[in-house]
N, C-alpha and C. Protein backbone atom coordinates (compact mmCIF):
# COMPACT_ATOMS: atom_id res chain seq x y z
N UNK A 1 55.51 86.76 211.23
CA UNK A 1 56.18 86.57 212.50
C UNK A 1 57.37 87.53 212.58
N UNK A 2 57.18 88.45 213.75
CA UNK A 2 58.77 89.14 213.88
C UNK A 2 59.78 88.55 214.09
N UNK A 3 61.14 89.10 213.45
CA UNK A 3 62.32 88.57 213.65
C UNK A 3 62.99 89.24 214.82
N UNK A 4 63.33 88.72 215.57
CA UNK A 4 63.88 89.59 217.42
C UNK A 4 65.67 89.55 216.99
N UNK A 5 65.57 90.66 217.80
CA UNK A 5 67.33 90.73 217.68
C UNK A 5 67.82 91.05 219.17
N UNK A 6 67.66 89.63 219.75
CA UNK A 6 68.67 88.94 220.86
C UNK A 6 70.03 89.17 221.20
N UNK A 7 69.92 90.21 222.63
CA UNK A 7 71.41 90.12 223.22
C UNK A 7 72.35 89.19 222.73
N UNK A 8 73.48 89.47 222.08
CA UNK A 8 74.20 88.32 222.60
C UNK A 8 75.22 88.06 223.79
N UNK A 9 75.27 88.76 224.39
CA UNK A 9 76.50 88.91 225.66
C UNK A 9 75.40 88.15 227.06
N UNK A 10 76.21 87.88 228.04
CA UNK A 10 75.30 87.82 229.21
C UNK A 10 74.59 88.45 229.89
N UNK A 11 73.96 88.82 230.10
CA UNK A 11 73.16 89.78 230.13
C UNK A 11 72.16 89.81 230.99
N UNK A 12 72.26 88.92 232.33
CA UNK A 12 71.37 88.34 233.51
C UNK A 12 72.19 89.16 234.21
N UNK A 13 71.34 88.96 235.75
CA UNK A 13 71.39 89.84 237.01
C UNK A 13 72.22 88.76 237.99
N UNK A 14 72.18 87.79 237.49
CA UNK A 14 72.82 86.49 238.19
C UNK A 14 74.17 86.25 237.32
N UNK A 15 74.78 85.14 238.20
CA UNK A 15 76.51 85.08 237.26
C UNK A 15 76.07 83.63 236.63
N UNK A 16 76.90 83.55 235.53
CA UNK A 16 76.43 82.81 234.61
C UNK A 16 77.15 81.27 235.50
N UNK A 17 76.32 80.14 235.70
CA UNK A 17 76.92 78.71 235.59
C UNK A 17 77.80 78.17 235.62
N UNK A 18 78.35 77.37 235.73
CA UNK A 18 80.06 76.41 234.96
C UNK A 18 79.41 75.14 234.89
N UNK A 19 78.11 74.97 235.57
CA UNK A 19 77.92 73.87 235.37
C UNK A 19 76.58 73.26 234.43
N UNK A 20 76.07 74.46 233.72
CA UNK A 20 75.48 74.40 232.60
C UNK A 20 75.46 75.04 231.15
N UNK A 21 74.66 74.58 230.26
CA UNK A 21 74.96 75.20 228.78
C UNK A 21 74.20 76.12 228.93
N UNK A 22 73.71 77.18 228.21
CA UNK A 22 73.28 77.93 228.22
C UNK A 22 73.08 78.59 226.59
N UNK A 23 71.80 78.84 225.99
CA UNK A 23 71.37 79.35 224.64
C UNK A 23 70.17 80.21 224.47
N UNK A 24 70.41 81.06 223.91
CA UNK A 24 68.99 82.26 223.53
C UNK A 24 68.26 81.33 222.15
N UNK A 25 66.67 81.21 222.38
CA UNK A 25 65.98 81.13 221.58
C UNK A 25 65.05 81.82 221.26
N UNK A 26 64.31 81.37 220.06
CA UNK A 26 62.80 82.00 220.16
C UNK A 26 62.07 80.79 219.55
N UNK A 27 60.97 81.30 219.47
CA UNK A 27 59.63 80.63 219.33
C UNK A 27 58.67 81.22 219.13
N UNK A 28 56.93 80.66 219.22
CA UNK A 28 56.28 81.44 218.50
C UNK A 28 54.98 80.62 219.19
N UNK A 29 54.15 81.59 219.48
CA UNK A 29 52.51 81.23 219.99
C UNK A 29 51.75 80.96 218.94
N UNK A 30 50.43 80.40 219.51
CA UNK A 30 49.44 80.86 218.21
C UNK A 30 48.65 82.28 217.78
N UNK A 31 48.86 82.71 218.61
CA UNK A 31 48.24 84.54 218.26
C UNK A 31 49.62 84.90 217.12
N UNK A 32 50.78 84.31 217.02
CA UNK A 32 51.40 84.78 215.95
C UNK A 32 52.65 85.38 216.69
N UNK A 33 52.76 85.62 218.13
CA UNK A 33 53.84 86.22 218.87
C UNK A 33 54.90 85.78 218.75
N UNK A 34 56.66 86.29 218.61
CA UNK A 34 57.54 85.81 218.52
C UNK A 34 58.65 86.23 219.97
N UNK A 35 58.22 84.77 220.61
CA UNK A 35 58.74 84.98 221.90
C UNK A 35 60.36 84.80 222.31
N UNK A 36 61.11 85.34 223.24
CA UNK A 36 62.51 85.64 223.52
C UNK A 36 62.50 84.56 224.80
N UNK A 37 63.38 83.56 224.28
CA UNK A 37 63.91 82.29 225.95
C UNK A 37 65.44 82.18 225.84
N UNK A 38 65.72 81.79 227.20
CA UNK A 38 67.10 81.12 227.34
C UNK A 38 66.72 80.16 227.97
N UNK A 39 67.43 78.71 227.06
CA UNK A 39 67.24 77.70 227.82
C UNK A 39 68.78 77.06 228.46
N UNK A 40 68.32 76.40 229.32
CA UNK A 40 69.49 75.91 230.15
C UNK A 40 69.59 74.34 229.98
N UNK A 41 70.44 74.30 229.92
CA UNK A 41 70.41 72.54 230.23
C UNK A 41 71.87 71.94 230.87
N UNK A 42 72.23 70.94 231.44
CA UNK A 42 73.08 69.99 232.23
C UNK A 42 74.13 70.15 231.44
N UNK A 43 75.44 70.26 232.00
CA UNK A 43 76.12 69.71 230.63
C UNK A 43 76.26 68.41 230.87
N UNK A 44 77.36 67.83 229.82
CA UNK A 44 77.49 66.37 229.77
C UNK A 44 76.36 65.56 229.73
N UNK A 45 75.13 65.76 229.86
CA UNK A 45 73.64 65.02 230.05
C UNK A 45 73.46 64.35 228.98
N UNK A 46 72.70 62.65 229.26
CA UNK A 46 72.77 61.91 227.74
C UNK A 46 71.32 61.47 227.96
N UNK A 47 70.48 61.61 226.73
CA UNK A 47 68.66 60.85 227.11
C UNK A 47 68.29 61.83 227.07
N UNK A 48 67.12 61.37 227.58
CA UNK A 48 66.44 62.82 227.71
C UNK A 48 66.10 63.08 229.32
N UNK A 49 65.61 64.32 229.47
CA UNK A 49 65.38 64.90 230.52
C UNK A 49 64.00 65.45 230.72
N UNK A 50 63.74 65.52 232.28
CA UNK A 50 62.49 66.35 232.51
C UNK A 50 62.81 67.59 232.40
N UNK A 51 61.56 68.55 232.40
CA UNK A 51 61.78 69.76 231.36
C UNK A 51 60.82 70.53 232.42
N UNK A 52 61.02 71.81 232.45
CA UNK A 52 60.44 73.26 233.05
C UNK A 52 60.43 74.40 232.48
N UNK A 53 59.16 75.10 232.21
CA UNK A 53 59.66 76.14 231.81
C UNK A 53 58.94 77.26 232.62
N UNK A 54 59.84 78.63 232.59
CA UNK A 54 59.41 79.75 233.65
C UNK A 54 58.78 80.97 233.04
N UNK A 55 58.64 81.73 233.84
CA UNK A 55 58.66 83.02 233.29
C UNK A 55 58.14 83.72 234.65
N UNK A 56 58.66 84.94 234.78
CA UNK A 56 58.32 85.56 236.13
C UNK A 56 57.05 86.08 236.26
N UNK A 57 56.70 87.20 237.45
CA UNK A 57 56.00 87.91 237.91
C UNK A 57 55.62 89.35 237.09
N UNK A 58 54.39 89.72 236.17
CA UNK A 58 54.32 90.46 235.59
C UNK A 58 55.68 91.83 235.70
N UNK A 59 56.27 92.11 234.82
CA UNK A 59 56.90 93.03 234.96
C UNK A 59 58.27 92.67 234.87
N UNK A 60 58.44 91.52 235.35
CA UNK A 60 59.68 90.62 235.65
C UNK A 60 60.41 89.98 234.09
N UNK A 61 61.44 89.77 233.65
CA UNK A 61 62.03 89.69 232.69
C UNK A 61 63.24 88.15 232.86
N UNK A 62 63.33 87.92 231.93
CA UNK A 62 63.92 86.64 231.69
C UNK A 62 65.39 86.15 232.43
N UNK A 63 65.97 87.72 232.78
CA UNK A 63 67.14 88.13 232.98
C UNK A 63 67.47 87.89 234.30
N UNK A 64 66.19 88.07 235.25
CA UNK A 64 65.88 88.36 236.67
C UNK A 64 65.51 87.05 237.05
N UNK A 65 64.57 86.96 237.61
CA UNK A 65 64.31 85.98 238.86
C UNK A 65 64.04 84.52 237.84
N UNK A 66 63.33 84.68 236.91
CA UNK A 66 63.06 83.09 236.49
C UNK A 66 64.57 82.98 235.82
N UNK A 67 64.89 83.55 235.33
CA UNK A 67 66.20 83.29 234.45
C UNK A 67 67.34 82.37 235.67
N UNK A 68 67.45 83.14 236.61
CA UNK A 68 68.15 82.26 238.06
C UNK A 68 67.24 80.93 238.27
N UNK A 69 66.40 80.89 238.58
CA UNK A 69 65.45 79.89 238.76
C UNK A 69 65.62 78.46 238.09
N UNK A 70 65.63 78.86 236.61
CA UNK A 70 65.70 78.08 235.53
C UNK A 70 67.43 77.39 235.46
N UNK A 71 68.29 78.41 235.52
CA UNK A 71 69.74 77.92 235.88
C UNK A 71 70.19 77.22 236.88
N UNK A 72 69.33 77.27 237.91
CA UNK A 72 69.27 76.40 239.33
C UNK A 72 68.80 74.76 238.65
N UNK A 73 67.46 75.21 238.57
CA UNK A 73 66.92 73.89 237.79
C UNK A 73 67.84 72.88 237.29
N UNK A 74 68.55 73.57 236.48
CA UNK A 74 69.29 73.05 235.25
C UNK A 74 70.55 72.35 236.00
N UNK A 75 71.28 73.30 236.74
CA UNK A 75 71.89 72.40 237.39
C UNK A 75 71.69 71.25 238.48
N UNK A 76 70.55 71.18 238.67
CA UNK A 76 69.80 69.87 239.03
C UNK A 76 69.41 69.12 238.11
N UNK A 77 69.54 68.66 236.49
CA UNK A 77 69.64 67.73 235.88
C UNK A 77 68.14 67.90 235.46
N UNK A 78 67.48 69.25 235.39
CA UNK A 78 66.21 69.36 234.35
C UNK A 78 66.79 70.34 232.83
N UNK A 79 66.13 70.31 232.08
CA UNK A 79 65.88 71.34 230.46
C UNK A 79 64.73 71.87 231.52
N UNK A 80 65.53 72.92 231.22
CA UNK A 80 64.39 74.53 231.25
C UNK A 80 64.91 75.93 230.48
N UNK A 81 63.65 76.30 230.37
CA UNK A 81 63.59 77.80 229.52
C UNK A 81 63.12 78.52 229.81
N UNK A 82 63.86 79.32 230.59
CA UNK A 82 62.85 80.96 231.50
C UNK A 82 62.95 81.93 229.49
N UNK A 83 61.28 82.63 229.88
CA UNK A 83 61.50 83.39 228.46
C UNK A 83 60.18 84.73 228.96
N UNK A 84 60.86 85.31 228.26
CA UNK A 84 59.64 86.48 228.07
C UNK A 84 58.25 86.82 227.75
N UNK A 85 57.48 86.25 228.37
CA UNK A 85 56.02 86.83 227.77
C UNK A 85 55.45 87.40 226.48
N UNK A 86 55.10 87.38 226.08
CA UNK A 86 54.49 88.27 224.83
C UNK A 86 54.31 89.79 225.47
N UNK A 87 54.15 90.77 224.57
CA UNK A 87 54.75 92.13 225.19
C UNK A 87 55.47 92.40 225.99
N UNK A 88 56.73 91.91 226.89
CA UNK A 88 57.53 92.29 228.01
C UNK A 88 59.19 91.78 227.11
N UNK A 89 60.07 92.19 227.58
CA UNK A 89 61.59 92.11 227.48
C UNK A 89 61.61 92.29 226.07
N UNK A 90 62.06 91.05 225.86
CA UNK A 90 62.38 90.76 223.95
C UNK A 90 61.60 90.54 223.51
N UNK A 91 60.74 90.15 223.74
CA UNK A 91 59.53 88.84 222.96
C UNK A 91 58.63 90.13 222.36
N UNK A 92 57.94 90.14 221.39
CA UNK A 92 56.96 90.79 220.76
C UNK A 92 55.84 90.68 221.20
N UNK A 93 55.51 91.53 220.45
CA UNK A 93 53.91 92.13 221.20
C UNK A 93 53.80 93.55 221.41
N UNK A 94 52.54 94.30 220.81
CA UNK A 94 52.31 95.72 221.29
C UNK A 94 50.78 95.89 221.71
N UNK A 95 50.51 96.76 222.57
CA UNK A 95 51.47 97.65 223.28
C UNK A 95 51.93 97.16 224.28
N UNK A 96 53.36 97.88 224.57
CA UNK A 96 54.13 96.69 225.54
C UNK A 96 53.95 96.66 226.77
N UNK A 97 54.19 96.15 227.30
CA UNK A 97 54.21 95.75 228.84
C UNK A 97 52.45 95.97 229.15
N UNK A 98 51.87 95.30 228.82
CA UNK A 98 50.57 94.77 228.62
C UNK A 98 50.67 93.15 229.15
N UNK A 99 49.19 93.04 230.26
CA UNK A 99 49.13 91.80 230.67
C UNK A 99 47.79 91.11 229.92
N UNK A 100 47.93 89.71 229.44
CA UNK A 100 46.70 89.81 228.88
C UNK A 100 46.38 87.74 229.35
N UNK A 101 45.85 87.53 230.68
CA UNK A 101 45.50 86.18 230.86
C UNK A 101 45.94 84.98 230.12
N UNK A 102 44.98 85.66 228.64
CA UNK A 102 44.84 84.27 227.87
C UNK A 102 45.81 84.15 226.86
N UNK A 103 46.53 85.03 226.70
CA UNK A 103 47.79 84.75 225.68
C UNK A 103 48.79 84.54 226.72
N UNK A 104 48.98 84.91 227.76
CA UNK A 104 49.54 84.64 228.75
C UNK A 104 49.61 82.69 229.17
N UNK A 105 48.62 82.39 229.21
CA UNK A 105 48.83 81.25 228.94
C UNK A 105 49.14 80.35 227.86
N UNK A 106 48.70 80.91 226.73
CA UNK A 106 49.28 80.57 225.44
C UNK A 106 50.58 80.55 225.33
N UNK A 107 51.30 81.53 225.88
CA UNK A 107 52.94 81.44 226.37
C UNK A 107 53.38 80.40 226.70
N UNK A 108 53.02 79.95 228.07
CA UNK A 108 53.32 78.59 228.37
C UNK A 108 52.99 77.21 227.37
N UNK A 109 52.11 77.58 227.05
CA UNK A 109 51.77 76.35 225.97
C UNK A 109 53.12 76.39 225.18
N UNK A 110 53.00 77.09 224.54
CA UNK A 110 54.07 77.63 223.25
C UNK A 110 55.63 76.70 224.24
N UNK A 111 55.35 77.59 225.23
CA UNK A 111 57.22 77.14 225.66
C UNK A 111 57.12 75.91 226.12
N UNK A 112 56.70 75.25 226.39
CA UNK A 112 55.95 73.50 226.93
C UNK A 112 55.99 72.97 225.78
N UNK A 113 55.13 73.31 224.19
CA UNK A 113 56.08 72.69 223.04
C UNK A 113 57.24 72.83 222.55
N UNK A 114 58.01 74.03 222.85
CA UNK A 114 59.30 74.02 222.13
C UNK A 114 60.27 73.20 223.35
N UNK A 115 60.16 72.91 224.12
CA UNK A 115 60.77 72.09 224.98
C UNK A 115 60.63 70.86 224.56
């Protein structure tokens, strides 16, 4: 499994929250991919929560549209994790920026368990 080396600064197209936490993770598919998320969550929030996770429009990156999406969410009182695809942004995978259906959905799986 690759080890990713994650921005640490802010680093979205959107302004960051006040009214949520905010953390870079990773995770990992079953093809072996080591995928790049930021998850968001409520602050102050106690229990648990319903959960979402995003990822954009081929081409689209964690940073951009789901990454806002997911921070919206969040400040509506869900856990979500906009994250990168396998081959696109951070997340591993070659050759990059390659679309491929069925690992594509394996993505979601993957981020639906680490949630």
């Amino acid at each position: 499994m690759e080890q990713l080396k994650l921005e640490k600064e802010w680093d979205k197209t959107f302004p960051k929250s006040e009214k949520v936490n905010h953390r870079k993770v990773t995770f990992h598919n079953h093809y072996g991919f080591t995928l790049a998320g930021d998850v968001y969550e409520p602050k102050n929030y106690e229990g648990k929560l319903p959960a979402i996770a995003v990822a954009g429009p081929f081409g689209a990156c964690k940073e951009q549209a789901a990454g806002l999406y997911a921070q919206n969410m969040a400040e509506r009182g869900f856990l979500t994790i906009a994250f990168d695809p396998s081959f696109m942004g951070e997340s591993s995978g070659e050759p990059r920026n390659m679309a491929s259906p069925d690992i594509n959905t394996e993505d979601f799986s993957a981020a639906v368990d680490f949630l």
